[in-house]
Protein backbone atom coordinates (compact mmCIF):
# COMPACT_ATOMS: atom_id res chain seq x y z
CA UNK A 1 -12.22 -47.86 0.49
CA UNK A 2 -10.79 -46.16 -2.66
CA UNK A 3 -7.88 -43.85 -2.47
CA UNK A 4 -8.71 -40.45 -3.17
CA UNK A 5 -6.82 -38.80 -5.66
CA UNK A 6 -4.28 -35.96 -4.97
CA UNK A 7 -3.55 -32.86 -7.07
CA UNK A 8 -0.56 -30.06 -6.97
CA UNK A 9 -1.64 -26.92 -6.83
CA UNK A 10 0.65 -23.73 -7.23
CA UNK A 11 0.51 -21.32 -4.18
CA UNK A 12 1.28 -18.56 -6.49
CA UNK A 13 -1.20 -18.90 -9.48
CA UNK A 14 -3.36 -21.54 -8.35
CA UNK A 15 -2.82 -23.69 -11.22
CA UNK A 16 -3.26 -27.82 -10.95
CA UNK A 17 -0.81 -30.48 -11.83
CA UNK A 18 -1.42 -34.15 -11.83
CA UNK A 19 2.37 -34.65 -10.59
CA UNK A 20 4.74 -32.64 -8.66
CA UNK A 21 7.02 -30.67 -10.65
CA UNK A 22 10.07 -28.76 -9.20
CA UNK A 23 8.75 -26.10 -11.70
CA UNK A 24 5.09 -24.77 -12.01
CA UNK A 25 3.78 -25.86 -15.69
CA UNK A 26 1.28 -22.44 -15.53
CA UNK A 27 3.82 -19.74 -14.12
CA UNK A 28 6.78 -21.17 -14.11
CA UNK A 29 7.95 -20.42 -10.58
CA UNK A 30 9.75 -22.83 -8.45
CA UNK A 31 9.24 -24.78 -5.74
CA UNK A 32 5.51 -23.86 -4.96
CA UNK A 33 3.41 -26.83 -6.12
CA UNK A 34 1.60 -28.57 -2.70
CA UNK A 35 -0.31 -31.46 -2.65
CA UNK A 36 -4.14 -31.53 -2.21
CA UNK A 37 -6.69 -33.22 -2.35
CA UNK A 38 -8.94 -33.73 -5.91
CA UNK A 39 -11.87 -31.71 -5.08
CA UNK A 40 -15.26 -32.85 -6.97
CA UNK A 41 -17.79 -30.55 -8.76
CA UNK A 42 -19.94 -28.96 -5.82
CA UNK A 43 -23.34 -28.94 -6.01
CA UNK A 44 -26.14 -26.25 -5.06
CA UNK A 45 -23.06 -23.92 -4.44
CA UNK A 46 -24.72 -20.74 -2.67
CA UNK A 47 -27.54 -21.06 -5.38
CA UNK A 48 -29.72 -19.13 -3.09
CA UNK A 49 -27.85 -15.85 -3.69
CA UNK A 50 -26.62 -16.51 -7.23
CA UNK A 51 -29.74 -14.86 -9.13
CA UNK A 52 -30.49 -15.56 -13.16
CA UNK A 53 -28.69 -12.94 -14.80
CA UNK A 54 -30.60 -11.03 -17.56
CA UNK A 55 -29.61 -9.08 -20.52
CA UNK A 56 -29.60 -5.13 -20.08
CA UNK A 57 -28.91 -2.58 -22.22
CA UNK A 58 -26.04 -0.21 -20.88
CA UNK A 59 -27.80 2.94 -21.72
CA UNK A 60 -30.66 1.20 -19.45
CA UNK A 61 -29.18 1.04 -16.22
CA UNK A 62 -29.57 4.24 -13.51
CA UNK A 63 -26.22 4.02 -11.43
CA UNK A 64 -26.69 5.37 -8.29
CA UNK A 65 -24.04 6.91 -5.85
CA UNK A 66 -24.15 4.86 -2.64
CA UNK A 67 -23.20 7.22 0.76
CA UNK A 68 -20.27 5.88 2.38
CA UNK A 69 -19.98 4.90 5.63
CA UNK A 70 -17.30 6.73 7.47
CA UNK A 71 -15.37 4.55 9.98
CA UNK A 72 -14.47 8.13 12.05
CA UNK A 73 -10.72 7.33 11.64
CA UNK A 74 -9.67 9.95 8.96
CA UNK A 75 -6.87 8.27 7.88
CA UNK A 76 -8.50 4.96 7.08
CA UNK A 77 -11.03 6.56 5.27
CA UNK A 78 -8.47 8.63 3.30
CA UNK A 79 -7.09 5.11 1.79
CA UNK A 80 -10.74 3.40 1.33
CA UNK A 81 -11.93 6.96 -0.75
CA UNK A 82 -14.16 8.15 1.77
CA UNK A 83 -15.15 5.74 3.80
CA UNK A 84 -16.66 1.56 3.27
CA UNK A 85 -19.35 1.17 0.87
CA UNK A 86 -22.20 -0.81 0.78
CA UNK A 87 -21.49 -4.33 -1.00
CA UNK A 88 -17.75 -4.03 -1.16
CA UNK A 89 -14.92 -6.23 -0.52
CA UNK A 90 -11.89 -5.27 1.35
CA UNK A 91 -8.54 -6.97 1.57
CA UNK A 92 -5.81 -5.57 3.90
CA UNK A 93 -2.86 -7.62 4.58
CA UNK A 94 0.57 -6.80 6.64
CA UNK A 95 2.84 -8.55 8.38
CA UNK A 96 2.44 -10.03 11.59
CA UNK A 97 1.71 -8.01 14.63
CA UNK A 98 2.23 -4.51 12.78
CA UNK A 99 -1.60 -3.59 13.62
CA UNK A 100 -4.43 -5.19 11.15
CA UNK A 101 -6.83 -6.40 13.61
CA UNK A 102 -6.39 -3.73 15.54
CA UNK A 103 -6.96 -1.20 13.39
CA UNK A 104 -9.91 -2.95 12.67
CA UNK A 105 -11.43 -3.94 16.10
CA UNK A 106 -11.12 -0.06 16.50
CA UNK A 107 -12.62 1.03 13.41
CA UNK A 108 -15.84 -1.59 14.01
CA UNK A 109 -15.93 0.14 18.02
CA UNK A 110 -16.80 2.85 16.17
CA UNK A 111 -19.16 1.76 13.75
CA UNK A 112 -21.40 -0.07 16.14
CA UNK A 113 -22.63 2.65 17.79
CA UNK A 114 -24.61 3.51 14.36
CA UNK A 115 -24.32 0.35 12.34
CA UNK A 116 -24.70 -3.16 12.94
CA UNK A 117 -20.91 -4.66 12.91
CA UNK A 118 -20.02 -8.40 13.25
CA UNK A 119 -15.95 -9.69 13.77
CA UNK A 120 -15.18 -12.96 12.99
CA UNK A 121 -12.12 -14.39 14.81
CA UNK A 122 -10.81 -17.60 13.40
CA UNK A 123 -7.17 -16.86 14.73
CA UNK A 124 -8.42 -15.49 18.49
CA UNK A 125 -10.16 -16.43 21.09
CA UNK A 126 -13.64 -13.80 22.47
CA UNK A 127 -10.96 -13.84 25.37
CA UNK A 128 -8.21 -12.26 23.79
CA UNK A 129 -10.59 -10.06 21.31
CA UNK A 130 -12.07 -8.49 24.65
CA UNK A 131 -8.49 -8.05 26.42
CA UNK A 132 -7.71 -5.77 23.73
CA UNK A 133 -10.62 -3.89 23.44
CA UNK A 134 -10.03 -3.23 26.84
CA UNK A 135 -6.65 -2.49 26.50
CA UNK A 136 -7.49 0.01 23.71
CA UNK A 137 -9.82 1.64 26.05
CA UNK A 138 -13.11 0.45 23.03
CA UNK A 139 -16.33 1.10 23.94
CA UNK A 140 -17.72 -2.41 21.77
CA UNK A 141 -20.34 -2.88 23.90
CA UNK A 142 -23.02 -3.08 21.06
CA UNK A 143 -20.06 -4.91 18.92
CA UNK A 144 -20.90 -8.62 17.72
CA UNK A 145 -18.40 -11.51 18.13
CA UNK A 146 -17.87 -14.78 16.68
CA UNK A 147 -15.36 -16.91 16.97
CA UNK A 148 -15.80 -19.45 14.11
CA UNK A 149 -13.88 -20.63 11.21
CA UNK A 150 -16.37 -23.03 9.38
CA UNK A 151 -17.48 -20.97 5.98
CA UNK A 152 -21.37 -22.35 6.38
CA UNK A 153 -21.72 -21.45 10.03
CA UNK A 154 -20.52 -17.80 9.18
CA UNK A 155 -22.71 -17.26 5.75
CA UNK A 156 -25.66 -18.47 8.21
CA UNK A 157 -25.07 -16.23 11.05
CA UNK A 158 -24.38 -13.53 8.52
CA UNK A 159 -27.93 -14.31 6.79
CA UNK A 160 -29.37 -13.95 10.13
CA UNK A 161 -28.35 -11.10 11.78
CA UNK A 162 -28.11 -8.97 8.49
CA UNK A 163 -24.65 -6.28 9.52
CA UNK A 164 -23.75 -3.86 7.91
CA UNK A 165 -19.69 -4.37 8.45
CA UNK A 166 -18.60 -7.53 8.76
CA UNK A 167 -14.45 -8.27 9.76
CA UNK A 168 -13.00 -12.07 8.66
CA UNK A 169 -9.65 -12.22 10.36
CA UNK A 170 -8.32 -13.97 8.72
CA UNK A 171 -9.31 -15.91 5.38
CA UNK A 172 -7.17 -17.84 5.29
CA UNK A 173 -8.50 -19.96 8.57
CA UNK A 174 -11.72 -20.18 7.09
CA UNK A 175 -12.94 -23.46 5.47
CA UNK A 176 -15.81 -25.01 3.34
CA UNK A 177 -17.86 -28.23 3.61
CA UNK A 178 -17.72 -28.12 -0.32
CA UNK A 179 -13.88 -29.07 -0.37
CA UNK A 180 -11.79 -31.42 1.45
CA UNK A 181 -8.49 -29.63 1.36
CA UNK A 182 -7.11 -28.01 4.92
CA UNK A 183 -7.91 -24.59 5.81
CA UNK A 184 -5.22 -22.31 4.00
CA UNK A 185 -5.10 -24.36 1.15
CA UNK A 186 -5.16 -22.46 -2.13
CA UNK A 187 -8.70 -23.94 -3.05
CA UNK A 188 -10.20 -23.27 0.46
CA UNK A 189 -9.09 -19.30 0.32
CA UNK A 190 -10.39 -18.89 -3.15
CA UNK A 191 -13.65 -20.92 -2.24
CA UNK A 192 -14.43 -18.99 0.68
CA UNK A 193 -13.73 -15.54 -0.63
CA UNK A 194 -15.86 -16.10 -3.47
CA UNK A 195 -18.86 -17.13 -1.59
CA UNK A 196 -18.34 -14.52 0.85
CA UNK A 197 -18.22 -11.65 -2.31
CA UNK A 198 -21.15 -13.56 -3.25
CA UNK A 199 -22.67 -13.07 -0.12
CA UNK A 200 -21.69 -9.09 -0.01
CA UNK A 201 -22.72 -8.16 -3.42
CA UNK A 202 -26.43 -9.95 -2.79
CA UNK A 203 -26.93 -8.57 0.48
CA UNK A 204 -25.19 -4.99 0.35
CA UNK A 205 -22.83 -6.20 3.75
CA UNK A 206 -19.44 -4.35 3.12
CA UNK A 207 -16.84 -7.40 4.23
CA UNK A 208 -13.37 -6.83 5.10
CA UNK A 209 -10.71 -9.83 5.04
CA UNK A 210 -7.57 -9.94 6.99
CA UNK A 211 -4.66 -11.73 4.49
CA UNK A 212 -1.52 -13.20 5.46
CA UNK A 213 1.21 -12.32 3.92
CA UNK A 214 4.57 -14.52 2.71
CA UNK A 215 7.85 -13.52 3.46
CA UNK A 216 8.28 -11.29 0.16
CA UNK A 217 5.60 -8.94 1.57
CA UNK A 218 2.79 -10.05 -0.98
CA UNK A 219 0.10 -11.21 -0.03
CA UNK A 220 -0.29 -15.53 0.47
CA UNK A 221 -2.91 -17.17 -1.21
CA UNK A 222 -3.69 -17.45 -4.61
CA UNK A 223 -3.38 -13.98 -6.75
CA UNK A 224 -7.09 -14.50 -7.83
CA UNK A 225 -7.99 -13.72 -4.62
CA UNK A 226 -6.62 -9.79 -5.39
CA UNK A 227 -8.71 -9.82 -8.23
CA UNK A 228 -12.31 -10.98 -6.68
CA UNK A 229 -12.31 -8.02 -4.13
CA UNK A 230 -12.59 -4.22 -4.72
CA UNK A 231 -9.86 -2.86 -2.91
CA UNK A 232 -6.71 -3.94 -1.67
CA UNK A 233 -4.80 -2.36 0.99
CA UNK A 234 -1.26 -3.26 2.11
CA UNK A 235 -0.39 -2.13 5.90
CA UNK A 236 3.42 -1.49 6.08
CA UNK A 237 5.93 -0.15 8.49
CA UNK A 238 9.34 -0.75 10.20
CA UNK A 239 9.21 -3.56 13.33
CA UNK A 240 11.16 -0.49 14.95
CA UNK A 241 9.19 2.26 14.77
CA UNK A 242 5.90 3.25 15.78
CA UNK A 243 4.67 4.26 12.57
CA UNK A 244 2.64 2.56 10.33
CA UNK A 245 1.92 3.35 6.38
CA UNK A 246 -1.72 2.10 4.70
CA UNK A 247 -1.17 1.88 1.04
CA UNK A 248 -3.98 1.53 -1.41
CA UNK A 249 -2.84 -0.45 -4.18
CA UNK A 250 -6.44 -1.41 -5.84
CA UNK A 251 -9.82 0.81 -5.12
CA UNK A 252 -12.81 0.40 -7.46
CA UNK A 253 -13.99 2.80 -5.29
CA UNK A 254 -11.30 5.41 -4.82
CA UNK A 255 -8.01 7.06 -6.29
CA UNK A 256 -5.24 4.51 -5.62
CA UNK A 257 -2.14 4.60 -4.49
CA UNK A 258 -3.21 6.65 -1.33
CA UNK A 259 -1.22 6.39 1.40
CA UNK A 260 -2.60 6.53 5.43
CA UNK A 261 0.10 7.32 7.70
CA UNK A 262 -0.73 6.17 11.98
CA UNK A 263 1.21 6.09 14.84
CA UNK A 264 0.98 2.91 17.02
CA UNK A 265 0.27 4.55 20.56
CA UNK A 266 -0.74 2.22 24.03
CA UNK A 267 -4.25 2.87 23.16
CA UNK A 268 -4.05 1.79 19.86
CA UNK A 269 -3.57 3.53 16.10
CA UNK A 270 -3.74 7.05 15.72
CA UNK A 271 -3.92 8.90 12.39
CA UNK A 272 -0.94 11.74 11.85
CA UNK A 273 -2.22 15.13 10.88
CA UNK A 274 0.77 16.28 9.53
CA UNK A 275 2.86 12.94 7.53
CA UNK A 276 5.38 15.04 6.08
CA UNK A 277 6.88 15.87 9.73
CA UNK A 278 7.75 11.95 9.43
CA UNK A 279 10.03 11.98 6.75
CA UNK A 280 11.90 15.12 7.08
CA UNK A 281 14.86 15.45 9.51
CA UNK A 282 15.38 17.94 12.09
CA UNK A 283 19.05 19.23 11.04
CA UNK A 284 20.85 21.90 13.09
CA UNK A 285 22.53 22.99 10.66
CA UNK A 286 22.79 23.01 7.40
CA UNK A 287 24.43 19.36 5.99
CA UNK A 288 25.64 18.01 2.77
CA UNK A 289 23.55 15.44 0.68
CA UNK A 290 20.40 16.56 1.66
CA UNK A 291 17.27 17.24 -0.59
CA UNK A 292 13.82 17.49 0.08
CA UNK A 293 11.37 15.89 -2.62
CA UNK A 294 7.74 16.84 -2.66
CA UNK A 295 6.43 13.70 -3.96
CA UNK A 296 2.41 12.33 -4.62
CA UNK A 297 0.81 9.24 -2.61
CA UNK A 298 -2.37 8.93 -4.30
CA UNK A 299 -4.16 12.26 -3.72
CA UNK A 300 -1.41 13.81 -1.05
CA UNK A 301 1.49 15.81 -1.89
CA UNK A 302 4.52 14.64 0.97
CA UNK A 303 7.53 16.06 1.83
CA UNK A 304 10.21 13.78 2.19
CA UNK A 305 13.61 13.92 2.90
CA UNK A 306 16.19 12.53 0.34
CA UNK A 307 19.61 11.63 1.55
CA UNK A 308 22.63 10.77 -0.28
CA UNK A 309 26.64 9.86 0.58
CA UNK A 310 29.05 9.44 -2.06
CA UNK A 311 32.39 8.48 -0.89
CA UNK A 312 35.61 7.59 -2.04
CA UNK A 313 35.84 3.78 -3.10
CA UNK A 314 38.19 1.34 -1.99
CA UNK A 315 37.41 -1.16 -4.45
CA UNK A 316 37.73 -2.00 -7.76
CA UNK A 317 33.65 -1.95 -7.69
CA UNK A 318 32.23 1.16 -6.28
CA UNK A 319 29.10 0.34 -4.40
CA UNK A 320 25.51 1.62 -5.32
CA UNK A 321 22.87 0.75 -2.43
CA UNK A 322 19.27 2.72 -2.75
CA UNK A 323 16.83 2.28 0.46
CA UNK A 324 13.00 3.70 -0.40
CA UNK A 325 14.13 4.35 -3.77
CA UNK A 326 14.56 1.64 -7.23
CA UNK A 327 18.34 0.54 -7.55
CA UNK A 328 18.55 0.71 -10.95
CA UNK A 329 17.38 3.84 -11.50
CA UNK A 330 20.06 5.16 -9.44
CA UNK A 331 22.43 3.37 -11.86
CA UNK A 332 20.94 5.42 -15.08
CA UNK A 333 20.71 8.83 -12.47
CA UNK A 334 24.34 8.59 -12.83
CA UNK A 335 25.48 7.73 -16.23
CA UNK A 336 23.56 10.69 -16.90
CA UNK A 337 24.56 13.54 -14.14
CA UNK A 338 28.14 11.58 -16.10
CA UNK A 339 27.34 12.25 -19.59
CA UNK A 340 24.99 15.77 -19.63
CA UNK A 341 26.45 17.51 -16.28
CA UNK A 342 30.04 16.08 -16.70
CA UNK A 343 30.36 14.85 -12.82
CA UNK A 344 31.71 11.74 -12.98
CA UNK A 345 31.24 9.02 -9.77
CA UNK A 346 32.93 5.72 -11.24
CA UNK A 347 35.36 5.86 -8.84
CA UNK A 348 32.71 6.77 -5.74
CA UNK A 349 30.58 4.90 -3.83
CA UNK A 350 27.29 6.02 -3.89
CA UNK A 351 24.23 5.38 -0.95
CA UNK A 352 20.46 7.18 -1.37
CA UNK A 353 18.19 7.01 1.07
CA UNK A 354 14.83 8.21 1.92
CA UNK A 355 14.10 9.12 5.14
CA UNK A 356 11.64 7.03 6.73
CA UNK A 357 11.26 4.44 5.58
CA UNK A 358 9.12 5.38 3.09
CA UNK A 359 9.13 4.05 -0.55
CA UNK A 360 9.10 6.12 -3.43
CA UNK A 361 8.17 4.52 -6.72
CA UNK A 362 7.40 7.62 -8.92
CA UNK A 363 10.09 8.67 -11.36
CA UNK A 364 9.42 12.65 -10.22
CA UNK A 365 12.26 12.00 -7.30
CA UNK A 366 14.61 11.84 -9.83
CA UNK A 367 16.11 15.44 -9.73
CA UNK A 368 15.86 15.26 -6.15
CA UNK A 369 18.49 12.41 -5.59
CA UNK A 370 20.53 13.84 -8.38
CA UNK A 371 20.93 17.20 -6.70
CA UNK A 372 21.72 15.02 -3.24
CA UNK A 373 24.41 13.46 -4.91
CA UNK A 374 26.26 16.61 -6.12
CA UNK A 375 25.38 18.09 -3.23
CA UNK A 376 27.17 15.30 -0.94
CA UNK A 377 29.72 15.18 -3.76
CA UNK A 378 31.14 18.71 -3.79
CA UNK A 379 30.74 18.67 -0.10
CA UNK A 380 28.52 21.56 -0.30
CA UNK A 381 24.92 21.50 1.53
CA UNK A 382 21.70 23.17 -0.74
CA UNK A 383 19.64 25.84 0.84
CA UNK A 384 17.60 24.96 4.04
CA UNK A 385 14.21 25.82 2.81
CA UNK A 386 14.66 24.19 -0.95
CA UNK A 387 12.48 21.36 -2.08
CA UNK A 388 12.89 19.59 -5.70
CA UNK A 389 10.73 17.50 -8.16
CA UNK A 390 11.17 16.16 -11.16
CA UNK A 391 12.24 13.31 -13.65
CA UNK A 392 15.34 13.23 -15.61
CA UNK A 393 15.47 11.41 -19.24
CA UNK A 394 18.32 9.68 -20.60
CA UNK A 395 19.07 12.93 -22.65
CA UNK A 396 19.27 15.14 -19.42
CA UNK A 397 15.69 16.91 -20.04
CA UNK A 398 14.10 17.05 -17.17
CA UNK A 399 10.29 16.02 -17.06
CA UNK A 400 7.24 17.10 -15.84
CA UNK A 401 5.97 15.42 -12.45
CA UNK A 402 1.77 15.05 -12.12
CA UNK A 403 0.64 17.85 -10.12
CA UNK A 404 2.62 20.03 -9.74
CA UNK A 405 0.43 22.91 -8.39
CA UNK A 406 -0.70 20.67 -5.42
CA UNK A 407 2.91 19.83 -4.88
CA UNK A 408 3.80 23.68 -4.73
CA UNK A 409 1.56 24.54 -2.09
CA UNK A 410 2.52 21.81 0.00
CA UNK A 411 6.11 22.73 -0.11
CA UNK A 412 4.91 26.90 0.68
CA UNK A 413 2.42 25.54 3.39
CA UNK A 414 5.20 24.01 5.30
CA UNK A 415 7.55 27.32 5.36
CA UNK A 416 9.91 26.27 2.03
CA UNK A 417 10.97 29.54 -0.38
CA UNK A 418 12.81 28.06 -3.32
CA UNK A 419 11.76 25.37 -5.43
CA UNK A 420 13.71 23.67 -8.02
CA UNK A 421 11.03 21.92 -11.01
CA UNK A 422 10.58 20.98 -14.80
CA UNK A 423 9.77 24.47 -16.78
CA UNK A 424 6.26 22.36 -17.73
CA UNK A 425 5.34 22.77 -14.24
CA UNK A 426 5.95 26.21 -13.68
CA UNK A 427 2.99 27.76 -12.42
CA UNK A 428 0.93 30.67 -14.46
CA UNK A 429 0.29 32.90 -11.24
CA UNK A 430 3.46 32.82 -8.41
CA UNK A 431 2.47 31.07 -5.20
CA UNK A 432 2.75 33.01 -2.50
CA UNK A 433 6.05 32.31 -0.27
CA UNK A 434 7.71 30.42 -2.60
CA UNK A 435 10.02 30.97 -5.42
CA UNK A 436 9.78 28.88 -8.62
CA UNK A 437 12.90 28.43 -10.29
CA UNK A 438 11.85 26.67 -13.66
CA UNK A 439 14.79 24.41 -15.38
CA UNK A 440 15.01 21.99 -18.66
CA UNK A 441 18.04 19.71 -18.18
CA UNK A 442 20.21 18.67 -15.67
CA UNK A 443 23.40 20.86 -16.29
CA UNK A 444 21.17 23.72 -15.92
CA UNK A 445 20.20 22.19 -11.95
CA UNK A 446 23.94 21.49 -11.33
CA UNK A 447 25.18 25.17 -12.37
CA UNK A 448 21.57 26.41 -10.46
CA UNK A 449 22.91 25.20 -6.65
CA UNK A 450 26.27 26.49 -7.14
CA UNK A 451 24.80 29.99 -7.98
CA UNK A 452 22.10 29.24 -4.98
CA UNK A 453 25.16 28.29 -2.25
């Protein structure tokens, strides 16, 4: 019997090498080639749903605005744009045990009282899916289960019974008769989730996978598969605490970036009305290094809290740790609060963090942790009811942040009077309850809170 022939595939771009390599030939990333096994050229590949393709004229085609269906947990729907739609592909990956399936085993209890909803378990017993249900108090009694893992068997029973939501948990346990490799393998997870999009886009069945994810936080599998869905959602939160984050970070379908904040309660998730109590500490009394940001997740304005602690350093290399916020950035925040402002911290160490747990990517939280540094510096605490927002170029002018009206009424809804922003933002008509104190560079913020205190 011949041998049959081996390839190395990357886990990180997918790319094939005839030998192993310490070094990936395609991405150049180490240590990630695996051996599998030469797949050959499959034939009648889901030609049933394929189609012949036709040329149309733009200009020609009527796009029509699909209804979407709401999954009746608010928050979930907030991050999907509305709700599921008909023919899409969802991705949602996390790490283990912080809440995927069950998120999703409640979100199909709901469905199936007005939609037909199938879950396939590959990683679960019908057992185990039922104890939870019960647990979580579901009522899935018009739910579908199936506990399979073969790619052939599920496209059948999908062609059959013809749901509307269908749950893979996960894809990476699935395989294909079409390859030889082991479930997991690169070419398994892209083959499956291709036929499966196939499948969804032919048949209008919206289809949510459940992704692994590697120790980094991405998600495993080959990037590709990120690119063959329509959304991608990334469930975060601290082993810790109860509280879980849902981030959008693709939506064909939806503004991304949104951000669904739950609580993980005995009888399952529950959304959180009101996110910005999360990140904003209860102080008795006024403290030192404290800022509150109003910053944008998608289409919500949040209030969180910024700390900072700068402290005298005992080294001949002060120390400069960020937690929810970019490292670096902190770095250039101080060379120029140094050069524009004249308060120098070479001989300080320096800690920011946001309160949490929450990361903040946007630039706009820049005069925030700047006015938490001199704050914490001069040992002198900023009002109780001040929020800030704003980012800070390398010649001290401070920057408009994206809505800023939204932002505003945020900060007035939840009781704050003084806000500290870029002049561009300053609004045309005052917002009631709140006082907009308009600045263009930094030394104009620093000599601001010493006038304010």
């Amino acid at each position: 019997m011949a041998k049959q022939k081996t390839l190395y595939t990357c886990t990180e771009c997918g790319g094939s090498s005839p030998k192993w390599q310490g070094q990936c030939p395609h991405c150049n990333a180490w240590n990630t080639l695996v051996e599998t096994l030469a797949e050959t050229a499959a034939t009648n590949r889901f030609s049933a749903i394929a189609g012949t393709g036709r040329l149309q004229r733009l200009a020609e085609i009527s796009p029509r605005e699909d209804a979407r269906v709401a999954t009746g947990i608010e928050e979930f729907d907030r991050v999907l744009g509305g709700g599921l739609v008909a023919g899409g592909v969802v991705l949602i990956g996390g790490d283990p045990g912080i809440g995927k399936s069950t998120l999703l085993l409640q979100a199909l209890a709901r469905l199936a009282g007005r939609h037909a909803a199938l879950y396939v378990t590959g990683e679960e017993s019908g057992e185990q899916v039922a104890l939870r249900a019960q647990r979580l108090q579901l009522d899935a009694g018009r739910m579908q289960l199936l506990t399979e893992i073969h790619l052939e068997k599920i496209l059948a029973a999908l062609i059959e019974h013809k749901p509307r939501i269908a749950v893979m948990d996960s894809i990476q346990t699935l395989y294909s008769d079409a390859l030889q490799s082991a479930p997991g393998s690169v070419a398994q997870v892209r083959e499956c989730a291709a036929q499966l999009t196939r499948y969804a886009k032919q048949s209008g069945t919206c289809i949510v996978f459940v992704g692994h994810v590697t120790k980094e936080g991405a998600l495993a599998g080959p990037r590709v598969l990120e690119h063959i869905v329509d959304t991608v959602l990334y469930f975060e939160g601290d082993p810790n605490s109860s509280f879980r984050l849902i981030r959008a970070v693709k939506n064909r379908f939806g503004a991304v970036n949104e951000l669904g904040v739950f609580a993980m309660t005995e009888k399952g998730l529950r959304g959180v009305s009101n996110p910005s109590a999360l990140f904003l500490s209860q102080h008795e009394q006024q403290v030192a290094g404290s800022c509150v940001l109003v910053t944008q997740e998608g289409t919500r304005p949040l209030l969180v809290e910024i700390q900072a602690l700068v402290d005298e350093a005992h080294s001949s290399s002060p120390r400069r740790l960020s937690v929810g916020l970019e490292q670096n950035r902190l770095a250039m925040l101080l060379a120029v609060l140094h050069r524009h402002a004249g308060i120098a911290c070479f001989d300080q160490d320096v800690f920011v963090n946001a309160v949490g747990g929450v990361r903040i990517g946007e630039p706009a939280a820049d005069l925030a942790v700047l006015l938490a540094i001199v704050s914490s510096l001069r040992n002198r605490p900023l009002p109780q009811k001040l929020i800030a927002f704003g980012e800070v170029g390398l010649a001290g002018e401070i920057r408009p942040a994206p809505r800023g009206q939204e932002r505003l009424r945020e900060a007035a809804k939840l009781g704050f009077t003084q806000a500290l922003i870029p002049k561009a933002n300053a609004p045309r008509q005052p917002i009631k309850g709140i006082e907009v104190i308009a600045l263009e560079r930094v030394e104009q913020a620093v000599d601001k809170i010493r006038d304010l205190n």
